[in-house]
Protein backbone atom coordinates (compact mmCIF):
# COMPACT_ATOMS: atom_id res chain seq x y z
CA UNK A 1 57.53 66.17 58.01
CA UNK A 2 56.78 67.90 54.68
CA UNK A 3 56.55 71.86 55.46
CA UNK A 4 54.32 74.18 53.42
CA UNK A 5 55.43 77.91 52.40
CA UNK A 6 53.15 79.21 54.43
CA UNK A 7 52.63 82.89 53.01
CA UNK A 8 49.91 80.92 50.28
CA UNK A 9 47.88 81.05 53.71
CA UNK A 10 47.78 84.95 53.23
CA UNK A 11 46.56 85.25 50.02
CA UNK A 12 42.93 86.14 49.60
CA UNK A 13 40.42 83.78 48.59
CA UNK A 14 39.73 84.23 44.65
CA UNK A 15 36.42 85.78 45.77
CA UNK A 16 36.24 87.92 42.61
CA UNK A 17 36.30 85.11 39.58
CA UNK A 18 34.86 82.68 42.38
CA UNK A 19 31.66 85.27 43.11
CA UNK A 20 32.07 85.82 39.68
CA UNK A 21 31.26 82.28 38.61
CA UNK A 22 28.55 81.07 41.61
CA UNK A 23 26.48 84.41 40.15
CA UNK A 24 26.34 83.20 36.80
CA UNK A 25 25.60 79.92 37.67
CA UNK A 26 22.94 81.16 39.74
CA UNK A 27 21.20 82.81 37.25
CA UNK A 28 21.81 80.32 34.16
CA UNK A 29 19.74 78.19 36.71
CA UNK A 30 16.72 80.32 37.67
CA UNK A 31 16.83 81.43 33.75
CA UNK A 32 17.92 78.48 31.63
CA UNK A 33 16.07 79.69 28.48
CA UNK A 34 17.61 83.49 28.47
CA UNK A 35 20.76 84.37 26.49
CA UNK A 36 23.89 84.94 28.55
CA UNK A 37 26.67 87.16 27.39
CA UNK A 38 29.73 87.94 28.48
CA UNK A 39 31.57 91.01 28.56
CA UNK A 40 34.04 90.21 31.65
CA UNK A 41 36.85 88.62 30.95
CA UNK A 42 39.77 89.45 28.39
CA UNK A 43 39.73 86.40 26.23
CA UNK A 44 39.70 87.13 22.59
CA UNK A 45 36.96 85.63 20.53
CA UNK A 46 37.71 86.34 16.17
CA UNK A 47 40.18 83.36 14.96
CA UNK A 48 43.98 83.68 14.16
CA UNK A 49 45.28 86.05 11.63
CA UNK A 50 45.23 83.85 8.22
CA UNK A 51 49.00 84.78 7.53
CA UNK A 52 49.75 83.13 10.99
CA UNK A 53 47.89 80.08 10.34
CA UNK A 54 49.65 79.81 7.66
CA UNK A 55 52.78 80.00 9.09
CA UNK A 56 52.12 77.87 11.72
CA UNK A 57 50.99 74.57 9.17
CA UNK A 58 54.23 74.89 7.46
CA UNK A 59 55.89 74.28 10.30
CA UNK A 60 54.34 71.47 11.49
CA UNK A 61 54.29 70.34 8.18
CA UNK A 62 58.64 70.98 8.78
CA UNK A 63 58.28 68.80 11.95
CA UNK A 64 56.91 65.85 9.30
CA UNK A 65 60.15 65.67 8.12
CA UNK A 66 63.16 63.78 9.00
CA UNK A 67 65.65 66.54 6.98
CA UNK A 68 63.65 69.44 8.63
CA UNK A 69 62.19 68.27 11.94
CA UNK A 70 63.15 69.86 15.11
CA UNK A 71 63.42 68.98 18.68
CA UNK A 72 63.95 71.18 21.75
CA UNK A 73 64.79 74.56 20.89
CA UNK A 74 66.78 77.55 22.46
CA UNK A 75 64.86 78.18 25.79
CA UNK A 76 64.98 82.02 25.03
CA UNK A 77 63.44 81.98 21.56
CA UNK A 78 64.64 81.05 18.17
CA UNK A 79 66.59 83.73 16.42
CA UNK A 80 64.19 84.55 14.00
CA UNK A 81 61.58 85.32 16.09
CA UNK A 82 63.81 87.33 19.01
CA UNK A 83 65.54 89.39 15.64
CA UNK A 84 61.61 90.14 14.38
CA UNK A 85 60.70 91.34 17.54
CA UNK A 86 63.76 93.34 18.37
CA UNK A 87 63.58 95.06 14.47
CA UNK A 88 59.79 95.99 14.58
CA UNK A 89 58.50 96.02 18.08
CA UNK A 90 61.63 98.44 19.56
CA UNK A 91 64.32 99.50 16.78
CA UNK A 92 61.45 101.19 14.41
CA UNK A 93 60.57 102.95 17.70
CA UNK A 94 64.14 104.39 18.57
CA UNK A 95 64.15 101.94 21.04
CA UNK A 96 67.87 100.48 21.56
CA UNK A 97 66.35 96.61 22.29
CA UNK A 98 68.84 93.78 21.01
CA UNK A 99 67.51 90.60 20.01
CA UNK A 100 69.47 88.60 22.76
CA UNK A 101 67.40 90.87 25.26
CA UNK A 102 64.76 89.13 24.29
CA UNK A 103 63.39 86.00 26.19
CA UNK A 104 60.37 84.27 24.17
CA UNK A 105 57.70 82.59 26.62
CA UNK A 106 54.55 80.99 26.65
CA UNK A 107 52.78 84.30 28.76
CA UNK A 108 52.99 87.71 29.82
CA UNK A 109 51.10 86.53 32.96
CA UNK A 110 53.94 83.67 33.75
CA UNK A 111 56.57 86.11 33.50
CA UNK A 112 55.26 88.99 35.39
CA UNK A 113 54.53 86.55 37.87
CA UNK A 114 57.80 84.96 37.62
CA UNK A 115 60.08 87.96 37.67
CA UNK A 116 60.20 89.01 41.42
CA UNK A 117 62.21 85.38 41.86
CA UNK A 118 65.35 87.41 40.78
CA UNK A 119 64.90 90.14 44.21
CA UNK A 120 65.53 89.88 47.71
CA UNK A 121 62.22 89.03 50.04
CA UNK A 122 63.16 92.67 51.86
CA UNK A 123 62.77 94.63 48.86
CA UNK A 124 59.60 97.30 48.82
CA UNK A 125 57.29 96.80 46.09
CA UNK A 126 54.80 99.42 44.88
CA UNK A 127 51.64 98.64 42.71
CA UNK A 128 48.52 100.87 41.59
CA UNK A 129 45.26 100.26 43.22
CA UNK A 130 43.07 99.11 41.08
CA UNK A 131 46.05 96.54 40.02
CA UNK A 132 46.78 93.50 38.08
CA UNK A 133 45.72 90.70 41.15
CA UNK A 134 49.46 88.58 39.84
CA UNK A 135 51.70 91.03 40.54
CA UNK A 136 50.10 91.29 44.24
CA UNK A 137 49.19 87.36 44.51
CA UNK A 138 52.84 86.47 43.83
CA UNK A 139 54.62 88.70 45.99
CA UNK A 140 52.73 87.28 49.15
CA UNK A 141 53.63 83.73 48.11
CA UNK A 142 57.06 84.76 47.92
CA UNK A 143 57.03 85.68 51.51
CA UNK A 144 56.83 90.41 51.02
CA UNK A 145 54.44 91.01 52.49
CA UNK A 146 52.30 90.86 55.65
CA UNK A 147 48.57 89.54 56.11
CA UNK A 148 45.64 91.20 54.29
CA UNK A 149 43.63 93.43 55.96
CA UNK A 150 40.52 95.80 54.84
CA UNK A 151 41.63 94.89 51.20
CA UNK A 152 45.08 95.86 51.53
CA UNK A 153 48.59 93.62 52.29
CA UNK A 154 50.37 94.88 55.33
CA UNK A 155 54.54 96.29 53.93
CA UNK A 156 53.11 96.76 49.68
CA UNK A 157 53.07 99.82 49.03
CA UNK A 158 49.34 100.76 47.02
CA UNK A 159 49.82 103.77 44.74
CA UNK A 160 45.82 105.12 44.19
CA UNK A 161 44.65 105.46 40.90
CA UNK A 162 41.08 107.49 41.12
CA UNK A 163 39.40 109.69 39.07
CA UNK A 164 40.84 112.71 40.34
CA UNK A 165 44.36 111.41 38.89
CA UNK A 166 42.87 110.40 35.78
CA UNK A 167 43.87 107.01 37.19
CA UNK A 168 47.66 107.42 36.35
CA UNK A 169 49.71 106.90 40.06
CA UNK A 170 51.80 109.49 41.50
CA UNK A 171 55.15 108.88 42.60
CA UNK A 172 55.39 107.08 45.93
CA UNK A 173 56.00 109.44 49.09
CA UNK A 174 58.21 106.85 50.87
CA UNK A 175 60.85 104.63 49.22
CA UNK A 176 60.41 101.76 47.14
CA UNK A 177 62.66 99.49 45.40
CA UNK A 178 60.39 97.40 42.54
CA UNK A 179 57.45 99.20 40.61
CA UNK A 180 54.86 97.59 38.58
CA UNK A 181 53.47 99.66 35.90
CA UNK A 182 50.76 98.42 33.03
CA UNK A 183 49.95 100.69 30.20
CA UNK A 184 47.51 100.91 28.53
CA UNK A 185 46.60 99.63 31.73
CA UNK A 186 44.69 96.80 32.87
CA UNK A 187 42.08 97.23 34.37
CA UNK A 188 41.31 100.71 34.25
CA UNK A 189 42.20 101.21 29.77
CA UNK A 190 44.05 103.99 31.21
CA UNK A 191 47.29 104.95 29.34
CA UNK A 192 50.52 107.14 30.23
CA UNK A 193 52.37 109.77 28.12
CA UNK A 194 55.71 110.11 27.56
CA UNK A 195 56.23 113.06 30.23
CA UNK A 196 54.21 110.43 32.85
CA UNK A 197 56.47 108.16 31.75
CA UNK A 198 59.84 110.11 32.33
CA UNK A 199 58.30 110.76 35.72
CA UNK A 200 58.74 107.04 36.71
CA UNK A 201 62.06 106.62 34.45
CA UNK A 202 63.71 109.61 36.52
CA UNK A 203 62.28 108.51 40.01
CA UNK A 204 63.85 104.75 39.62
CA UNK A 205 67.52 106.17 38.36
CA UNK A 206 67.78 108.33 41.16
CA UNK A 207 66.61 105.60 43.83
CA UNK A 208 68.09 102.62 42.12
CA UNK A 209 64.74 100.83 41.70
CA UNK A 210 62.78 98.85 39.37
CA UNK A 211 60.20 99.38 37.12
CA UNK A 212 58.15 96.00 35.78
CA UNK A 213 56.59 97.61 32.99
CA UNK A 214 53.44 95.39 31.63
CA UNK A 215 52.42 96.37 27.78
CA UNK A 216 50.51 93.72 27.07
CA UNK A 217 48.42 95.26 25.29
CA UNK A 218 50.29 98.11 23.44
CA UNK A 219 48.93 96.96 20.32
CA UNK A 220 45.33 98.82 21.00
CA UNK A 221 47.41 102.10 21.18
CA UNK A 222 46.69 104.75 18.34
CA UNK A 223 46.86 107.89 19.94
CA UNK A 224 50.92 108.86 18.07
CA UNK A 225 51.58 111.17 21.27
CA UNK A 226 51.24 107.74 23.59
CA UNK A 227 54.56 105.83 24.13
CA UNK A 228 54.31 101.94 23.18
CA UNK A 229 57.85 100.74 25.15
CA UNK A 230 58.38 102.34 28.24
CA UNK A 231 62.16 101.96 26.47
CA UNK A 232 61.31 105.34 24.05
CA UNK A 233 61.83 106.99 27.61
CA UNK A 234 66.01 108.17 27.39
CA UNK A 235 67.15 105.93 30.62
CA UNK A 236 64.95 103.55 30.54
CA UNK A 237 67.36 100.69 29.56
CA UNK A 238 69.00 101.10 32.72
CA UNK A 239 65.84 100.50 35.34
CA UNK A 240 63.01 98.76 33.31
CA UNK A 241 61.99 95.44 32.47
CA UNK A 242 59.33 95.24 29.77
CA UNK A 243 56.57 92.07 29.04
CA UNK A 244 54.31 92.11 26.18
CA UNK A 245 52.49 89.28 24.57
CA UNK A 246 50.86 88.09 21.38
CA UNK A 247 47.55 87.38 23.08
CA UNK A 248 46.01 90.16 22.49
CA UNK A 249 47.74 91.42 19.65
CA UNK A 250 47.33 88.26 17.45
CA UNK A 251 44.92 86.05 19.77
CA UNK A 252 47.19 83.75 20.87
CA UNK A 253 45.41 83.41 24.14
CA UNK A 254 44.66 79.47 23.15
CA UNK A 255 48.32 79.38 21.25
CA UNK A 256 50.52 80.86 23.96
CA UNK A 257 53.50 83.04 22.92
CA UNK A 258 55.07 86.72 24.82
CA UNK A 259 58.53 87.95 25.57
CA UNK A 260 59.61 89.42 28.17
CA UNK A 261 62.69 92.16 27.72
CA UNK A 262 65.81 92.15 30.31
CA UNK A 263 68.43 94.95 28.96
CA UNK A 264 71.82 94.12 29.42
CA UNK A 265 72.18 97.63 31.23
CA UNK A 266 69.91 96.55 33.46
CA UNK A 267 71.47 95.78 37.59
CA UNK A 268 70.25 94.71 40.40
CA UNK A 269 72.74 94.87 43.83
CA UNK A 270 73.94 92.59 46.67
CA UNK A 271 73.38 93.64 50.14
CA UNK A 272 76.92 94.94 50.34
CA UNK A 273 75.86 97.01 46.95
CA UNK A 274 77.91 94.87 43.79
CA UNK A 275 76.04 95.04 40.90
CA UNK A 276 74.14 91.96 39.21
CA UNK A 277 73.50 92.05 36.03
CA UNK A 278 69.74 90.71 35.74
CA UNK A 279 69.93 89.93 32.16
CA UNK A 280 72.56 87.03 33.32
CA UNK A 281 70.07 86.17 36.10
CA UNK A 282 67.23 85.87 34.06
CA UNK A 283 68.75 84.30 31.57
CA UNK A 284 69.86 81.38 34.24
CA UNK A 285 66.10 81.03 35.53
CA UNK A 286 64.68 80.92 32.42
CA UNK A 287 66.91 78.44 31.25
CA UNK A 288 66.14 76.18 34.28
CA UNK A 289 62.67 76.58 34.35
CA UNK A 290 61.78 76.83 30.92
CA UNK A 291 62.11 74.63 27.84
CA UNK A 292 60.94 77.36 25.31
CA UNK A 293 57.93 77.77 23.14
CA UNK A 294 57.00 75.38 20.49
CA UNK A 295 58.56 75.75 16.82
CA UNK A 296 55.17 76.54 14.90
CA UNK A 297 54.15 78.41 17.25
CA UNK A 298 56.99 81.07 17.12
CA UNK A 299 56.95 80.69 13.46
CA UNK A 300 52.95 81.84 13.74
CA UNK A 301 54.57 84.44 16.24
CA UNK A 302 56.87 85.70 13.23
CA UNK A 303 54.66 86.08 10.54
CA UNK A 304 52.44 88.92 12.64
CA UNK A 305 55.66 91.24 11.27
CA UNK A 306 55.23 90.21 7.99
CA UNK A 307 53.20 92.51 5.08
CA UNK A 308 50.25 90.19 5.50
CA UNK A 309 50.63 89.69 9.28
CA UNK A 310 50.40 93.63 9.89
CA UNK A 311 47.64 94.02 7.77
CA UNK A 312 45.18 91.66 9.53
CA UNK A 313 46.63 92.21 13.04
CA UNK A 314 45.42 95.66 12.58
CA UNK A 315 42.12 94.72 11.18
CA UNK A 316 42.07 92.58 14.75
CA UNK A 317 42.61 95.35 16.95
CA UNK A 318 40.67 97.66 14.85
CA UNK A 319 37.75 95.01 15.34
CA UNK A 320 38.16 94.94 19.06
CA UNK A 321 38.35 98.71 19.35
CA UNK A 322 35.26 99.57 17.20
CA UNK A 323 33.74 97.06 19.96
CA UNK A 324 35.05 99.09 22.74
CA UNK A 325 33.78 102.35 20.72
CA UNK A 326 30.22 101.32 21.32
CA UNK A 327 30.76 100.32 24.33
CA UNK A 328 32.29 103.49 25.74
CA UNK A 329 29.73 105.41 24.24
CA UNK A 330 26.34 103.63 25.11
CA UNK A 331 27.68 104.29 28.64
CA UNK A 332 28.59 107.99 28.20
CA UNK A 333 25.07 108.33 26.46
CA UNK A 334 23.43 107.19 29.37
CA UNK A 335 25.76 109.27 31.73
CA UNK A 336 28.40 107.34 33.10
CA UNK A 337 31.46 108.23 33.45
CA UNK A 338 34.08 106.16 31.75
CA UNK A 339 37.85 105.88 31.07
CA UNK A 340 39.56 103.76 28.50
CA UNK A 341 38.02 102.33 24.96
CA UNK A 342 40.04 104.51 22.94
CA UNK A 343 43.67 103.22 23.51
CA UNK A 344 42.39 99.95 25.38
CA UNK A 345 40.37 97.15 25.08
CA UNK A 346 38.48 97.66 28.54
CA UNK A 347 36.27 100.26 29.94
CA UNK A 348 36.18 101.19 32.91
CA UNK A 349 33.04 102.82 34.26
CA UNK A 350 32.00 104.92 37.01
CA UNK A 351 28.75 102.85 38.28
CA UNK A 352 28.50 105.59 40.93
CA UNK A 353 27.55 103.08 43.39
CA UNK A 354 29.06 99.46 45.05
CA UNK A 355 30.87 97.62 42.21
CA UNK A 356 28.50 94.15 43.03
CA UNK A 357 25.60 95.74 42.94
CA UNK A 358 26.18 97.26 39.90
CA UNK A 359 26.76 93.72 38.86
CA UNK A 360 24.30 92.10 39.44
CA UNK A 361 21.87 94.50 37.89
CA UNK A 362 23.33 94.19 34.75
CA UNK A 363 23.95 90.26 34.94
CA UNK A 364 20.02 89.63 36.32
CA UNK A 365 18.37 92.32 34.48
CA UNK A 366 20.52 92.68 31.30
CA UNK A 367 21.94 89.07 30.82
CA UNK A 368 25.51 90.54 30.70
CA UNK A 369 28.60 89.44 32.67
CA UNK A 370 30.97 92.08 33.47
CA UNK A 371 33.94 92.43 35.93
CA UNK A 372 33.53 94.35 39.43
CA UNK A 373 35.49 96.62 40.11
CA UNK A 374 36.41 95.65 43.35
CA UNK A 375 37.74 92.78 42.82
CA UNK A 376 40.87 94.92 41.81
CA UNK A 377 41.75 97.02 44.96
CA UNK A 378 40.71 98.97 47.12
CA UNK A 379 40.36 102.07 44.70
CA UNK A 380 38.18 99.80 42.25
CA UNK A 381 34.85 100.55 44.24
CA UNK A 382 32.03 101.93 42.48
CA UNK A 383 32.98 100.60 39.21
CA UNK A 384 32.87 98.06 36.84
CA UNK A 385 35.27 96.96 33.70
CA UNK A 386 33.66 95.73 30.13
CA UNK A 387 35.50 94.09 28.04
CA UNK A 388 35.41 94.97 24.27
CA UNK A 389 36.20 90.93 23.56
CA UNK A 390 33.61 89.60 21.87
CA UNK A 391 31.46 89.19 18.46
CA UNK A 392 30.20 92.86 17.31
CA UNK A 393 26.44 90.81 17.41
CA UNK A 394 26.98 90.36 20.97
CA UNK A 395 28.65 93.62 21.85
CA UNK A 396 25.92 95.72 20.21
CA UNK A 397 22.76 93.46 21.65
CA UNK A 398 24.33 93.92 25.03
CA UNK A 399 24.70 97.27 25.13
CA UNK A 400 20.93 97.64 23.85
CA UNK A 401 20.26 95.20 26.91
CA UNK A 402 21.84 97.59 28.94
CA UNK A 403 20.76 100.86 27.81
CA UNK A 404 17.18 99.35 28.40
CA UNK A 405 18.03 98.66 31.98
CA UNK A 406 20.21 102.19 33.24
CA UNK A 407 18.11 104.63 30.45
CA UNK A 408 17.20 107.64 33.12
């Protein structure tokens, strides 16, 4: 008899992208001649960056040759890549980041997911409320948790993120042992500063935890005072792991490329309290499990650190954040609170009432999809998150949807 792992039975039913989904389909039905736009998710829309285009046809054009064609690759990222992203992402920071601490992959999502295969199914884990759903989903398949109840998994350990905290957690008042941190954060645009930072840095060195430190989308940072690598915190090296990804930076949501960064500092311990080096750890499950990201599409991955590369990356972001611009401030016009849109592709708005409600007034009276907040935690009630991912046309007719709608 074939037995299941049965902690997938205590995960909660995608209601969120599921109620998400039946809504919209609902009312494409009852309005099948009315425009429909979405605002929800964080898919990029504007093509590829011409210089990585580029790129990426000479080397398939490489593959078309017998004296320049490649197979399989190294599974933790060609050297050219890994040396690019080691020089410019961390280095020009102050950042002490070698290039064989970095592991190429095709996601920040996989790996954030993937990383809590390296700890012990007793360890505490700690994540903010509203939070990332993968780094919760993952750690009740893996068997850390308890069952789900009012919102919340029994033994993980929720750190709030309101208003009142400018939705940056505190530390935790009882111990943990892994952290998972996202700035600029996801959902809330929210981002940290280097003394918010150190907070974090200082708690995990004297405890001996972890800190999983998402910056996916550092990129949409231009505040100078705002950290971009949790590793320009002194210490950090020694209790942080770091993913970022090219998805939003480059829109290689379709083309999948990230890296994920294990120090070499970096330990985890044995129950009898050895040391483990998780670089060697990682290195060994990413190796096993992974046969590396495609050859153009790490060459595409390079050229975003060339002269060209910069240049329109930054036009990209600059696009996406002008979106978010007129976002956040057709909802501060009409008196909503927000957070985020100036550091972050997302806003997050105070709908100063229940998260579905506000919904589905926008989605049957505006025509505009956006995400409820609720469908984050727990803390994520009474708001809603737009997404600055889309076509300036369709940003800027949706928000004069909307303002038409909520105008007081």
């Amino acid at each position: 008899m074939i037995l299941v792992n049965e902690n997938y039975g205590k995960l909660e039913a995608s209601y969120l992208f599921s109620d998400i989904a039946k809504r919209v389909k609902n009312y494409q039905q009852a309005n099948p001649d009315k425009e429909l736009i979405r605002l929800g998710i964080g898919d990029v829309t504007e093509p590829l960056p011409p210089a990585c285009v580029a790129a990426m046809h000479k080397a398939v054009d490489e593959l078309a040759e017998r004296e320049t064609f490649r197979g399989y690759g190294p599974e933790q990222g060609y050297d050219f890549l890994r040396e690019a992203i080691a020089r410019n992402d961390f280095q020009a920071r102050g950042a002490e980041i070698a290039p064989d601490e970095i592991f190429v992959s095709d996601g920040a999502k996989c790996d954030t997911g993937n990383i809590q295969e390296l700890f012990s199914t007793r360890i505490t884990v700690a994540v903010s409320d509203p939070v990332y759903p993968v780094y919760v989903d993952t750690n009740v398949m893996a068997g850390r948790t308890g069952k789900c109840a009012r919102g919340r998994y029994k033994k993980l350990v929720y750190l709030p993120c309101t208003t009142e905290n400018n939705f940056i957690p505190s530390l935790p008042e009882q111990p943990v042992d892994l952290i998972y941190l996202c700035f600029p954060n996801n959902p809330t645009g929210a981002t940290a500063t280097r003394t918010e930072l150190k907070k974090w840095v200082d708690y995990a060195r004297e405890n001996k935890a972890l800190i999983c430190f998402d910056a996916a989308y550092e990129a949409f940072i231009r505040d100078p005072e705002i950290p971009h690598s949790i590793y320009e915190i002194e210490g950090a090296r020694d209790v942080a792991i770091e993913f970022r990804s090219f998805s939003k930076v480059a829109g290689f949501t379709g083309t999948r490329c990230a890296y994920t960064v294990v120090p070499k500092s970096l330990q985890g311990f044995t129950r009898s309290g050895e040391p483990v080096a998780l670089h060697a750890m990682w290195n060994r499950r990413h190796s096993t499990k992974f046969n590396g990201v495609s050859y153009p599409v790490q060459r595409a991955a390079e050229a975003v650190y060339s002269p060209a590369g910069r240049e329109q990356v930054r036009g990209l972001i600059d696009f996406y954040l002008a979106n978010a611009a007129i976002v956040r401030e057709t909802m501060l016009s009409l008196g909503y609170p927000v957070t985020g849109g100036e550091n972050s592709p997302y806003i997050w708005i105070d709908a100063q009432r229940d998260s579905w409600k506000f919904f589905d007034r926008l989605l049957n009276r505006a025509g505009v999809v956006t995400t409820p907040g609720a469908g984050f935690g727990r803390c994520g009630r009474g708001f809603i998150r737009i997404s600055a991912f889309n076509s300036r046309e369709n940003v800027e007719k949706a928000m004069t949807r909307i303002s038409k709608v909520l105008k007081r």
